[in-house]
PDB file of N, CA and C in Angstrom:
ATOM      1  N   UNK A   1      17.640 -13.434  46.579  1.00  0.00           N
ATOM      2  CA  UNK A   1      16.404 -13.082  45.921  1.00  0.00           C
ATOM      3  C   UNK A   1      15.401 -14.231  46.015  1.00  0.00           C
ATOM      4  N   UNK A   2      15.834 -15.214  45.678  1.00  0.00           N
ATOM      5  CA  UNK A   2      14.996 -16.360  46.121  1.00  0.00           C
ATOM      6  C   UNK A   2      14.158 -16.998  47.430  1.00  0.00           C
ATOM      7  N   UNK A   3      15.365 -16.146  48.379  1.00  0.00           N
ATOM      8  CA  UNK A   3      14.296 -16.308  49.797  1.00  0.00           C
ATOM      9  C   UNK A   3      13.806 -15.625  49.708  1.00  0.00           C
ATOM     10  N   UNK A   4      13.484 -14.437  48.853  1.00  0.00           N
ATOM     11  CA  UNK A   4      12.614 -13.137  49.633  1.00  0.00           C
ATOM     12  C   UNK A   4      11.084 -13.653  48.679  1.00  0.00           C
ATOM     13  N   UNK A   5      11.566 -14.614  47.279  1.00  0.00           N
ATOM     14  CA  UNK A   5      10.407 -15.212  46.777  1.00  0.00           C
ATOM     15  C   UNK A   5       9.505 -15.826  47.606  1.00  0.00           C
ATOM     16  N   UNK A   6      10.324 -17.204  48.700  1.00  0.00           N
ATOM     17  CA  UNK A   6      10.005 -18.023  49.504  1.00  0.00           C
ATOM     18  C   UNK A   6       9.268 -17.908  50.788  1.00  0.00           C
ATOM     19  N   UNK A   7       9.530 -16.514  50.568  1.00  0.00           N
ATOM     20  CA  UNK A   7       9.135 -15.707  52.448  1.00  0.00           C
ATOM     21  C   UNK A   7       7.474 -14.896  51.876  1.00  0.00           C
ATOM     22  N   UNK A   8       7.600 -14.342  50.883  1.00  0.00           N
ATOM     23  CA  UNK A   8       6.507 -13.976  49.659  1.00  0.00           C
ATOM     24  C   UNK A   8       5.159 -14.686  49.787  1.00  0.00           C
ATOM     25  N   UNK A   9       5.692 -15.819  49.377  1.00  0.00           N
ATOM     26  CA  UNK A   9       4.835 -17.247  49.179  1.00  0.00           C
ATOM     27  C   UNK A   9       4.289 -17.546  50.095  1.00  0.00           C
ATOM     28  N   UNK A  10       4.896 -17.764  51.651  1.00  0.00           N
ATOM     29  CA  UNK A  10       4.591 -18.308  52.531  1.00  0.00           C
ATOM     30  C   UNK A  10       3.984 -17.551  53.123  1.00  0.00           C
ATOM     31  N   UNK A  11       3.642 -16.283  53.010  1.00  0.00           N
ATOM     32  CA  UNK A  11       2.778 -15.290  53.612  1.00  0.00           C
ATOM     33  C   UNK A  11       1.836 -15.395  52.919  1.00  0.00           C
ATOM     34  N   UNK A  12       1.559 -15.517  51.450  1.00  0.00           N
ATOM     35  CA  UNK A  12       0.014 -16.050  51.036  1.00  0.00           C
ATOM     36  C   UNK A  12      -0.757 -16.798  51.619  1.00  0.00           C
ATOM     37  N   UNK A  13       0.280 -18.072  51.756  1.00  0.00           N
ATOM     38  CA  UNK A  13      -0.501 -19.471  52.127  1.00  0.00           C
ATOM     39  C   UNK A  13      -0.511 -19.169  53.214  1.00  0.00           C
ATOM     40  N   UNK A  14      -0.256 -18.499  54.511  1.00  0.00           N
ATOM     41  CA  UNK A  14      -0.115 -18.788  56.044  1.00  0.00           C
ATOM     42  C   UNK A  14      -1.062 -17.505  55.741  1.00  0.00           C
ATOM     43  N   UNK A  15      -2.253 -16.958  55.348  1.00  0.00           N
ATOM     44  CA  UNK A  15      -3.201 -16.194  55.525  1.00  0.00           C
ATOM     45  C   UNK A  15      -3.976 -16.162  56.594  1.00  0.00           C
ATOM     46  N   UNK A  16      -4.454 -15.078  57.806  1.00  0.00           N
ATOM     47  CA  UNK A  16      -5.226 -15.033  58.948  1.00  0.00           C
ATOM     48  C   UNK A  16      -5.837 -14.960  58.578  1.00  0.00           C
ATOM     49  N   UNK A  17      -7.013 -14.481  57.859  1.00  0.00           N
ATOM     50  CA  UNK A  17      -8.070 -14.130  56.964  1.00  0.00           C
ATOM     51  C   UNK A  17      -9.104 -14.895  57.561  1.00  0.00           C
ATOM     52  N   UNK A  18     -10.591 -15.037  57.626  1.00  0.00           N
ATOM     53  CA  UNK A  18     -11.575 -15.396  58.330  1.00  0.00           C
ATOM     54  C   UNK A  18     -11.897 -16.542  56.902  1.00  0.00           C
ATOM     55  N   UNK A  19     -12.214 -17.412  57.458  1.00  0.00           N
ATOM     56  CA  UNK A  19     -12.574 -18.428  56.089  1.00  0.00           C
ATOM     57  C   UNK A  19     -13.829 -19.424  57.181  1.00  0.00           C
ATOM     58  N   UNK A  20     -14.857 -19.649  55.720  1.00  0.00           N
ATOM     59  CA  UNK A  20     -15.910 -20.131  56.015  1.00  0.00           C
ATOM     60  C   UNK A  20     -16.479 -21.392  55.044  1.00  0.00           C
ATOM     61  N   UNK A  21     -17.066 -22.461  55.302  1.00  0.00           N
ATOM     62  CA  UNK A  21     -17.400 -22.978  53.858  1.00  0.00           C
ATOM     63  C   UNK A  21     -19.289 -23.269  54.057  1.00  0.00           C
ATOM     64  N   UNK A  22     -19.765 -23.512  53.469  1.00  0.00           N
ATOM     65  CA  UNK A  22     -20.966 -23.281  53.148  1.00  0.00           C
ATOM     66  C   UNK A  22     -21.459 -23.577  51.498  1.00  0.00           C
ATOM     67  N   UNK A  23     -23.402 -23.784  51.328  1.00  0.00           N
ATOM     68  CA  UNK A  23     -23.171 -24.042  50.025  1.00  0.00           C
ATOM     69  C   UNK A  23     -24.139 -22.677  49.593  1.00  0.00           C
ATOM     70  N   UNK A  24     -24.082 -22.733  48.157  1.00  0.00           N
ATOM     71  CA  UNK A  24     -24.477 -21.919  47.429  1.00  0.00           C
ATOM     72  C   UNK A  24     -25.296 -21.837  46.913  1.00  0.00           C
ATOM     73  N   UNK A  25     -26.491 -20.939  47.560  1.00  0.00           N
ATOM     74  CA  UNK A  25     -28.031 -20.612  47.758  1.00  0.00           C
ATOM     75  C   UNK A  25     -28.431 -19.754  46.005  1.00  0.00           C
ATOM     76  N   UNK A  26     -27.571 -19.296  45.636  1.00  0.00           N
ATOM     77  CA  UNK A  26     -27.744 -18.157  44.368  1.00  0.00           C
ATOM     78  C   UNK A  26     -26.396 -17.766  43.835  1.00  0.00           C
ATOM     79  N   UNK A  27     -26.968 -17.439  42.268  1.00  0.00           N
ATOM     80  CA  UNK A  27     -25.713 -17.486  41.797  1.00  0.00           C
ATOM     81  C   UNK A  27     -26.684 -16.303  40.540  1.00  0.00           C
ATOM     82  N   UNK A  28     -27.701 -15.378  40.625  1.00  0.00           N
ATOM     83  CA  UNK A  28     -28.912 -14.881  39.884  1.00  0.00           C
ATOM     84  C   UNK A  28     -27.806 -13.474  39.706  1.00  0.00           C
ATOM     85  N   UNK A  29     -26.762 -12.752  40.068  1.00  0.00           N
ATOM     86  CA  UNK A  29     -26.070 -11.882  40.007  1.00  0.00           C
ATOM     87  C   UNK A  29     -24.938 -12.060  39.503  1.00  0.00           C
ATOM     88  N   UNK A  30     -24.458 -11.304  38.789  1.00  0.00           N
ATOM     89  CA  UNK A  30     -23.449 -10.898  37.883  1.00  0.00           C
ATOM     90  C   UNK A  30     -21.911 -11.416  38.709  1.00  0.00           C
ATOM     91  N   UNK A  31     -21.226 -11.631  39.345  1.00  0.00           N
ATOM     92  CA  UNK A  31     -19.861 -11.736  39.403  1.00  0.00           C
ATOM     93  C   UNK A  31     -20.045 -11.941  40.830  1.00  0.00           C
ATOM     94  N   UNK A  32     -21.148 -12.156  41.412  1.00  0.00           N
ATOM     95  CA  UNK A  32     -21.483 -12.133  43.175  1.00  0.00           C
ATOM     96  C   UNK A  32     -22.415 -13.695  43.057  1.00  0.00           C
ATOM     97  N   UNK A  33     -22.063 -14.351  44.488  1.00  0.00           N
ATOM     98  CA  UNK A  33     -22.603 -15.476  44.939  1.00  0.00           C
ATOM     99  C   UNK A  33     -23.522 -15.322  46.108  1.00  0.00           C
ATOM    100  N   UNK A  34     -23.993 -16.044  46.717  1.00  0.00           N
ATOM    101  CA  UNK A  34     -25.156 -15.952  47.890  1.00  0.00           C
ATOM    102  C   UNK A  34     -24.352 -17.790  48.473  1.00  0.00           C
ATOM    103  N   UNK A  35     -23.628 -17.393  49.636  1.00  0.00           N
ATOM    104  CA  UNK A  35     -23.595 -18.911  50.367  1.00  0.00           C
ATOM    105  C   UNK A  35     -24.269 -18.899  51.774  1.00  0.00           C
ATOM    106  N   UNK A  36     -24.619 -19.929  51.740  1.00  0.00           N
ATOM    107  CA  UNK A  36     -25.602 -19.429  53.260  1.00  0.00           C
ATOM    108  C   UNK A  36     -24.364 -21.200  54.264  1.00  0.00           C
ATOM    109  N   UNK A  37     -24.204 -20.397  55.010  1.00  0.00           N
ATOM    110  CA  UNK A  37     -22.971 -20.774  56.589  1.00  0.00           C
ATOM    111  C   UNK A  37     -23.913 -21.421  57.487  1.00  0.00           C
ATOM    112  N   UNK A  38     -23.922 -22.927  57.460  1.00  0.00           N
ATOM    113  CA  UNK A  38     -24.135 -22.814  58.666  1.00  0.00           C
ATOM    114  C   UNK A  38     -23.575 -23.554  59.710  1.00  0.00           C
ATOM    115  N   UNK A  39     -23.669 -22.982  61.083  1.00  0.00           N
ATOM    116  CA  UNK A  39     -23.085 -22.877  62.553  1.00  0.00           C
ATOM    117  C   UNK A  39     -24.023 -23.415  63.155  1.00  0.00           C
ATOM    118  N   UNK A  40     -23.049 -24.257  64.018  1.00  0.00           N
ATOM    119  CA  UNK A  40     -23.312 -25.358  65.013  1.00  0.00           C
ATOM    120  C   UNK A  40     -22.854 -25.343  66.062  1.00  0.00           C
ATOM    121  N   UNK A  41     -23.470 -24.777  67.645  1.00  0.00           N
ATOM    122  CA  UNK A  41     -22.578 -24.859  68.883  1.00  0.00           C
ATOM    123  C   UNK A  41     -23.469 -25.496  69.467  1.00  0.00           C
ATOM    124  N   UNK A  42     -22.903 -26.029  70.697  1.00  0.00           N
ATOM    125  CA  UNK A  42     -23.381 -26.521  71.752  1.00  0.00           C
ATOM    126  C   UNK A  42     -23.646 -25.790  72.926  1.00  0.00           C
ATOM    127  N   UNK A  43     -25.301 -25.623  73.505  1.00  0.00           N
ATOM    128  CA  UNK A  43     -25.586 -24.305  74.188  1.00  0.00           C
ATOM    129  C   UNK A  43     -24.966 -24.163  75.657  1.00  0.00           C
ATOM    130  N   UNK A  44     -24.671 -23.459  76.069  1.00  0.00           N
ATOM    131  CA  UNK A  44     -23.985 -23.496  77.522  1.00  0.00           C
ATOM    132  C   UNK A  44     -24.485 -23.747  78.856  1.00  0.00           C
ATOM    133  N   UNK A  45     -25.661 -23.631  78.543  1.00  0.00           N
ATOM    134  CA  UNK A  45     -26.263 -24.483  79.807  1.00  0.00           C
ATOM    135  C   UNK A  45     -27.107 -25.859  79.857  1.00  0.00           C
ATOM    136  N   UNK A  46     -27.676 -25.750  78.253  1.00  0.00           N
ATOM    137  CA  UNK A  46     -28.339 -26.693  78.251  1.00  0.00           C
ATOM    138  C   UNK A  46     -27.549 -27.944  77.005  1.00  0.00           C
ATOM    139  N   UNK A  47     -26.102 -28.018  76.427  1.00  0.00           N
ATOM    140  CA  UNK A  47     -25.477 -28.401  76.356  1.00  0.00           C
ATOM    141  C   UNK A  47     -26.236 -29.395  74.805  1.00  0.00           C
ATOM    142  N   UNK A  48     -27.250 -28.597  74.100  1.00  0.00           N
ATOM    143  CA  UNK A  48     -27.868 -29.009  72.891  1.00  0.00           C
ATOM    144  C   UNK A  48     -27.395 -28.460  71.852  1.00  0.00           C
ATOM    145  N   UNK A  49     -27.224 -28.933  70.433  1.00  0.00           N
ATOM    146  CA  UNK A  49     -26.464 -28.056  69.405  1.00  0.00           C
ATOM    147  C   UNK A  49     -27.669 -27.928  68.951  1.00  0.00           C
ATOM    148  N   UNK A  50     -27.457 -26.096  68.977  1.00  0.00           N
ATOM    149  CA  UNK A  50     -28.032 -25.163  68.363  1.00  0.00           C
ATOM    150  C   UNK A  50     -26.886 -25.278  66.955  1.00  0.00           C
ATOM    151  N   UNK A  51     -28.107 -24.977  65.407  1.00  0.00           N
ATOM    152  CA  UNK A  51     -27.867 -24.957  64.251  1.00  0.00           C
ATOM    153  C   UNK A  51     -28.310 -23.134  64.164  1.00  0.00           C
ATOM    154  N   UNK A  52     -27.325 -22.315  63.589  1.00  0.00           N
ATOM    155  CA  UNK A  52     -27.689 -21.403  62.946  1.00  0.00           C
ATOM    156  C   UNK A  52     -27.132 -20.982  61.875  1.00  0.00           C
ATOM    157  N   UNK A  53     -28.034 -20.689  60.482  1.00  0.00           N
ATOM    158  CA  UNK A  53     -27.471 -20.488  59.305  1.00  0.00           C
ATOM    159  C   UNK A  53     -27.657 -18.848  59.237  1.00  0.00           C
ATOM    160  N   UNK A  54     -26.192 -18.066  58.384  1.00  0.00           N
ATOM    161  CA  UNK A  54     -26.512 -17.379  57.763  1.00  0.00           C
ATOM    162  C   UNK A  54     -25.824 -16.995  56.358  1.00  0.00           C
ATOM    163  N   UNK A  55     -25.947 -15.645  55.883  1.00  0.00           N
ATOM    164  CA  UNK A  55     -26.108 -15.834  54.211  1.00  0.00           C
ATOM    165  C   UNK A  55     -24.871 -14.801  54.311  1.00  0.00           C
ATOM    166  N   UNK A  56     -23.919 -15.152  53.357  1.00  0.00           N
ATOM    167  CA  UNK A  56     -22.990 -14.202  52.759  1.00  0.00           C
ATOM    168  C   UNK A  56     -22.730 -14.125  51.308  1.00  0.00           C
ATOM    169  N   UNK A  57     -22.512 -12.475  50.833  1.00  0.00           N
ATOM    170  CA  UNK A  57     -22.648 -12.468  49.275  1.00  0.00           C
ATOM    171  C   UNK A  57     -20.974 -12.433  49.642  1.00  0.00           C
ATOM    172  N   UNK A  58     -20.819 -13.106  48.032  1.00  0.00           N
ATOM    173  CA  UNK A  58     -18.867 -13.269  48.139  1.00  0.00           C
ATOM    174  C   UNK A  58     -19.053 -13.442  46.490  1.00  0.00           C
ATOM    175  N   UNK A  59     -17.549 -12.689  46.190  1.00  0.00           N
ATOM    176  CA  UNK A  59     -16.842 -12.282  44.605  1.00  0.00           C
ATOM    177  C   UNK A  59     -16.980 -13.717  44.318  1.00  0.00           C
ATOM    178  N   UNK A  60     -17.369 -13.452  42.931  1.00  0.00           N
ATOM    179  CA  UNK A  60     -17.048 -15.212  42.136  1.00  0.00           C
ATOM    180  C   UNK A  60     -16.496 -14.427  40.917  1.00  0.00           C
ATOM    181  N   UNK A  61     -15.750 -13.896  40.539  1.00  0.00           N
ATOM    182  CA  UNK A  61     -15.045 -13.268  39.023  1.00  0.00           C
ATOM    183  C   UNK A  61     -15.353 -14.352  38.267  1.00  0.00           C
ATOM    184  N   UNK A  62     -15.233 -15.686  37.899  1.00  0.00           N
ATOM    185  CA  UNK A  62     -15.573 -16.443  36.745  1.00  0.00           C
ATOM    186  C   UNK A  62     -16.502 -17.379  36.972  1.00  0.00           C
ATOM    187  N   UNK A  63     -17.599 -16.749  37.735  1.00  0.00           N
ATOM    188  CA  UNK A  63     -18.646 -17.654  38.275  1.00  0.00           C
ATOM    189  C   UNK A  63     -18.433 -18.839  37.911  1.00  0.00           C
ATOM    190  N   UNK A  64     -17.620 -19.222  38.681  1.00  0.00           N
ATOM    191  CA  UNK A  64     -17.163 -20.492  38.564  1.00  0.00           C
ATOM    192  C   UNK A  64     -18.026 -21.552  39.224  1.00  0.00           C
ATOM    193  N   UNK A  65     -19.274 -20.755  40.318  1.00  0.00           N
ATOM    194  CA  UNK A  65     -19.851 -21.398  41.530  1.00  0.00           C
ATOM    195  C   UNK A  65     -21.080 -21.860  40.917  1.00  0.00           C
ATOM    196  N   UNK A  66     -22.111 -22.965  41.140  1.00  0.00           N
ATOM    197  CA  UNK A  66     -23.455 -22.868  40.705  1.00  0.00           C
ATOM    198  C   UNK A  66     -24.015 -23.387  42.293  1.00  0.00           C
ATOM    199  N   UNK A  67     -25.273 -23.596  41.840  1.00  0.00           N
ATOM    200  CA  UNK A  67     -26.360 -23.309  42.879  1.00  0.00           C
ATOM    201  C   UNK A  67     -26.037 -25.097  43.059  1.00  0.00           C
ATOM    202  N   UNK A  68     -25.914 -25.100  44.992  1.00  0.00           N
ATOM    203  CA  UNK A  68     -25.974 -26.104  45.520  1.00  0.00           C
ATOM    204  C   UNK A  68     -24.576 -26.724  45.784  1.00  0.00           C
ATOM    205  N   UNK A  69     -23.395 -25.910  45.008  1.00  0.00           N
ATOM    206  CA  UNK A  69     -21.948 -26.388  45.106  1.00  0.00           C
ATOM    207  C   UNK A  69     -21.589 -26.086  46.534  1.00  0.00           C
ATOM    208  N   UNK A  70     -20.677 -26.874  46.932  1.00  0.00           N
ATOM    209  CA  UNK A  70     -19.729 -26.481  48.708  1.00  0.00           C
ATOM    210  C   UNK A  70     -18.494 -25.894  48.146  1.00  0.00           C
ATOM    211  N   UNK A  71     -18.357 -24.720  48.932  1.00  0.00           N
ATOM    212  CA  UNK A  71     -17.590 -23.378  48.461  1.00  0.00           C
ATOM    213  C   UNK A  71     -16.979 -23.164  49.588  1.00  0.00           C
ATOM    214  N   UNK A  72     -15.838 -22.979  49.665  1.00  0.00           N
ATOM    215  CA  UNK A  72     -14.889 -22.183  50.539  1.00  0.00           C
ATOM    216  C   UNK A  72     -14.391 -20.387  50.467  1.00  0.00           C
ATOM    217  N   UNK A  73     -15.074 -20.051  51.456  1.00  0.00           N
ATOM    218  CA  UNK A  73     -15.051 -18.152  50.973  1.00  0.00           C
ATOM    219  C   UNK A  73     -13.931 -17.481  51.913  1.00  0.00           C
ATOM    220  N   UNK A  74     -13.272 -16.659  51.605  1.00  0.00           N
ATOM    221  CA  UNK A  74     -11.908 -16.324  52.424  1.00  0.00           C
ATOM    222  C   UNK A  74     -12.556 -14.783  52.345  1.00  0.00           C
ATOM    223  N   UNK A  75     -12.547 -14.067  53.690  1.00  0.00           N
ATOM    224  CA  UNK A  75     -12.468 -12.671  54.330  1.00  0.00           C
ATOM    225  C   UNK A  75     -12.015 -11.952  53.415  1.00  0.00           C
ATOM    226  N   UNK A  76     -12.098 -10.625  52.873  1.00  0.00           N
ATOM    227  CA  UNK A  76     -11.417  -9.726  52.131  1.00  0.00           C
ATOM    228  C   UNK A  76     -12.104  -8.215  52.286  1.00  0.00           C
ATOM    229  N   UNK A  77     -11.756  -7.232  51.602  1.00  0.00           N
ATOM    230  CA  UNK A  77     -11.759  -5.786  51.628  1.00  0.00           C
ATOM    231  C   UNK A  77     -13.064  -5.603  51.008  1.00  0.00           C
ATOM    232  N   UNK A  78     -13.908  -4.823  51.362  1.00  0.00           N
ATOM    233  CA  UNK A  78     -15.820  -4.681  51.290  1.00  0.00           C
ATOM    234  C   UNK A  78     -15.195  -4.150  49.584  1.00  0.00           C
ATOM    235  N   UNK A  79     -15.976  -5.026  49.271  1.00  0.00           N
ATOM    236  CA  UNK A  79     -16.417  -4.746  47.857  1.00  0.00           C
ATOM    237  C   UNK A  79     -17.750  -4.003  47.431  1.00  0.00           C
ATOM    238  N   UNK A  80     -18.139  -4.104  47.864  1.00  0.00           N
ATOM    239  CA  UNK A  80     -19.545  -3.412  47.663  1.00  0.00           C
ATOM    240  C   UNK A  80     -20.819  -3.199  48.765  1.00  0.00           C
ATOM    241  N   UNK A  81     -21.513  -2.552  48.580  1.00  0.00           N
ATOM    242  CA  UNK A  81     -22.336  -2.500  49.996  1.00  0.00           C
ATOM    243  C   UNK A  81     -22.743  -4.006  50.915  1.00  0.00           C
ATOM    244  N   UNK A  82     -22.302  -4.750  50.808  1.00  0.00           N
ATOM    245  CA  UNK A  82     -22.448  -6.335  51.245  1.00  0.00           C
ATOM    246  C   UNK A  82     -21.692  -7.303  51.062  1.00  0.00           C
ATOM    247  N   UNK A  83     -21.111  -7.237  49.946  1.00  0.00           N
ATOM    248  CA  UNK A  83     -19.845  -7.929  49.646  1.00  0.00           C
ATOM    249  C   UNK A  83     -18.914  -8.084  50.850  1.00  0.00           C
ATOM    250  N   UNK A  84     -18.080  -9.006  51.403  1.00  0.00           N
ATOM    251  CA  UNK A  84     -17.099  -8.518  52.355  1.00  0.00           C
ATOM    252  C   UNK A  84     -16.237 -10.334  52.170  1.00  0.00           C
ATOM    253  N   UNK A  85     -16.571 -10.799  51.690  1.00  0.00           N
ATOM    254  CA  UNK A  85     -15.706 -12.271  51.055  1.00  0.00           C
ATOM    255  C   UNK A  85     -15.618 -12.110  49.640  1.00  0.00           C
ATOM    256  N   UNK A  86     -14.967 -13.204  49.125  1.00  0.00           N
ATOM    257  CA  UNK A  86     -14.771 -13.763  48.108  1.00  0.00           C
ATOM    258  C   UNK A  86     -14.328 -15.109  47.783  1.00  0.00           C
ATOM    259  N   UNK A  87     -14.753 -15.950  46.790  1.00  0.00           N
ATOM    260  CA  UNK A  87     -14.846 -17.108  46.688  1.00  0.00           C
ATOM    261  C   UNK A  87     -13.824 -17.641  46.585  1.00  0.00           C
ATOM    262  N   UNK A  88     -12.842 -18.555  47.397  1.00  0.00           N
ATOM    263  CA  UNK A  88     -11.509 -18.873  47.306  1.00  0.00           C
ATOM    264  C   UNK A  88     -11.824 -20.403  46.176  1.00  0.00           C
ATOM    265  N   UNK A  89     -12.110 -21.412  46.547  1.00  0.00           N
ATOM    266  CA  UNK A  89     -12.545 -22.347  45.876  1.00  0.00           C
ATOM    267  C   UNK A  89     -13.742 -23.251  46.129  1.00  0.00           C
ATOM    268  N   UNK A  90     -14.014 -23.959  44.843  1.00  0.00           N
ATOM    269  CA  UNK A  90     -15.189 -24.651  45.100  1.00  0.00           C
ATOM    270  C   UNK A  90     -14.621 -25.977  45.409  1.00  0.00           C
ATOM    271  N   UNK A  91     -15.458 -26.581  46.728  1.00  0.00           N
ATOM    272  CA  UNK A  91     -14.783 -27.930  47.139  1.00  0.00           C
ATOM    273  C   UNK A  91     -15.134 -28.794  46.451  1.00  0.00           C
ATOM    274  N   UNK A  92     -16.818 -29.007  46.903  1.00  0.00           N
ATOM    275  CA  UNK A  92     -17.667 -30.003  45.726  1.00  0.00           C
ATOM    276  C   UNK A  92     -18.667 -29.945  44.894  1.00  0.00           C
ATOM    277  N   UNK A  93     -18.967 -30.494  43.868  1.00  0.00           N
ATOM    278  CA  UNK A  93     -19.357 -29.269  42.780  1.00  0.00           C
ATOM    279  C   UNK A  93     -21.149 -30.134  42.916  1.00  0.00           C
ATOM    280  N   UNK A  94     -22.587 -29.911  43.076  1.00  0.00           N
ATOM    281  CA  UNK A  94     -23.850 -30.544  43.255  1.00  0.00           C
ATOM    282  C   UNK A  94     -23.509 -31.134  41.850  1.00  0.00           C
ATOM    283  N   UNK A  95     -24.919 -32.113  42.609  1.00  0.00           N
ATOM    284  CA  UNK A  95     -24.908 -32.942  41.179  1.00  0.00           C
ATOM    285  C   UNK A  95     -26.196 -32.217  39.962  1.00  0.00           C
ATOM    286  N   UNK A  96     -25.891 -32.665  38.891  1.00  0.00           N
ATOM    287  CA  UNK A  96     -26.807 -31.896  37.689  1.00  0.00           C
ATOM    288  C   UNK A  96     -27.972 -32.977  37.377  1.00  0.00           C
ATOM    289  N   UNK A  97     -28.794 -32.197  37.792  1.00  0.00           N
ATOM    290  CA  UNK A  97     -29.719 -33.238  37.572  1.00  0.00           C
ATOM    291  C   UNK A  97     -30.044 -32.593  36.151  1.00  0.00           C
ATOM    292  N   UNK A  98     -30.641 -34.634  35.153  1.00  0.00           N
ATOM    293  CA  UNK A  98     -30.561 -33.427  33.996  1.00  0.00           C
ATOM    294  C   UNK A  98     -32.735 -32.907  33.783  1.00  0.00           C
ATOM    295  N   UNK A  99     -31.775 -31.843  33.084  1.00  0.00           N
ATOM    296  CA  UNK A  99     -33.324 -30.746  32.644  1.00  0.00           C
ATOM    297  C   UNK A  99     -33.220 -29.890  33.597  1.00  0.00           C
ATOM    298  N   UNK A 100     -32.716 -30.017  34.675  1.00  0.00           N
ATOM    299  CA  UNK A 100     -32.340 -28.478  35.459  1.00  0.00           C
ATOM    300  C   UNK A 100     -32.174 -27.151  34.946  1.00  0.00           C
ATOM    301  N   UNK A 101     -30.965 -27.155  34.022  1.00  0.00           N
ATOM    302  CA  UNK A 101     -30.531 -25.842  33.258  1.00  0.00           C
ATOM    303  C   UNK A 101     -32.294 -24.669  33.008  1.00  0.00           C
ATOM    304  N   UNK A 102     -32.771 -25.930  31.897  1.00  0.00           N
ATOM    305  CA  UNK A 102     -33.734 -25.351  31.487  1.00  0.00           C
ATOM    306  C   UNK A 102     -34.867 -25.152  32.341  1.00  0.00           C
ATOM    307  N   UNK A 103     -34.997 -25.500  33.786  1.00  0.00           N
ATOM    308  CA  UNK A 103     -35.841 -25.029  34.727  1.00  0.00           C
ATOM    309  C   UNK A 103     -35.376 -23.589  35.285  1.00  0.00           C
ATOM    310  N   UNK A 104     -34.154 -23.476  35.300  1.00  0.00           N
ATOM    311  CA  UNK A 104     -33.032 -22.284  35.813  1.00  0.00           C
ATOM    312  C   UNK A 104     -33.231 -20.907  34.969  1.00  0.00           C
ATOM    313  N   UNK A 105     -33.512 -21.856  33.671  1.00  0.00           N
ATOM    314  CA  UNK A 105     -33.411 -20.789  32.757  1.00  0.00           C
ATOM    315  C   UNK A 105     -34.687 -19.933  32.814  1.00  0.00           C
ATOM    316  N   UNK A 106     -35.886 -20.665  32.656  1.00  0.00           N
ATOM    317  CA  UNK A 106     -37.329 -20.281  32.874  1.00  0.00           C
ATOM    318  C   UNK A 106     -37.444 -19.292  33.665  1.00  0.00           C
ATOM    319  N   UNK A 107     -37.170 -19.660  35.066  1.00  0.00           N
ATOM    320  CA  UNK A 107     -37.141 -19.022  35.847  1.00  0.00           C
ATOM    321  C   UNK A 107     -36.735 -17.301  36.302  1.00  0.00           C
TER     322      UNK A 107
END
């Protein structure tokens, strides 16, 4: 019984799942985040890195995320018309500048 725990486990953590990290543009919605990705290749002929960002909404259940944090978002089952991640963890959390809140709040 214990290996079948062990074999369990190790299929969590050994996840294929598409994972991205990026920081966090909005956080103005209920249980949903806004991280905007961005991608960096080097072009194929002319051998310059092209930067392109884009935006994904991903589950935050205990909005745990705020605006400007580096977030790690893992692939999952469409949640909602746009939804298609969810927020695995936050790496590093921005800094608070203070009187922010109450600019946030205004707003």
């Amino acid at each position: 019984m214990a290996e079948q725990a062990a074999a369990a486990q190790a299929r969590k953590t050994d996840s294929h799942r598409n994972e991205k990290i990026g920081y966090v543009t909005s956080t103005k919605m209920a249980k949903t985040i806004v991280v905007e990705v961005v991608m960096r290749k080097a072009h194929a002929k002319y051998k310059r890195v092209i930067s392109k960002a884009k935006k994904f909404y991903a589950h935050d259940e205990q909005n745990a995320a705020r605006t400007g944090d580096v977030v790690r978002i893992v692939e999952t089952r469409p949640l909602s018309k746009l939804k298609r991640w969810r927020l695995a963890d936050v790496i590093q959390r921005a800094a608070i500048v203070p009187g922010a809140e109450k600019i946030e709040q205004a707003s």
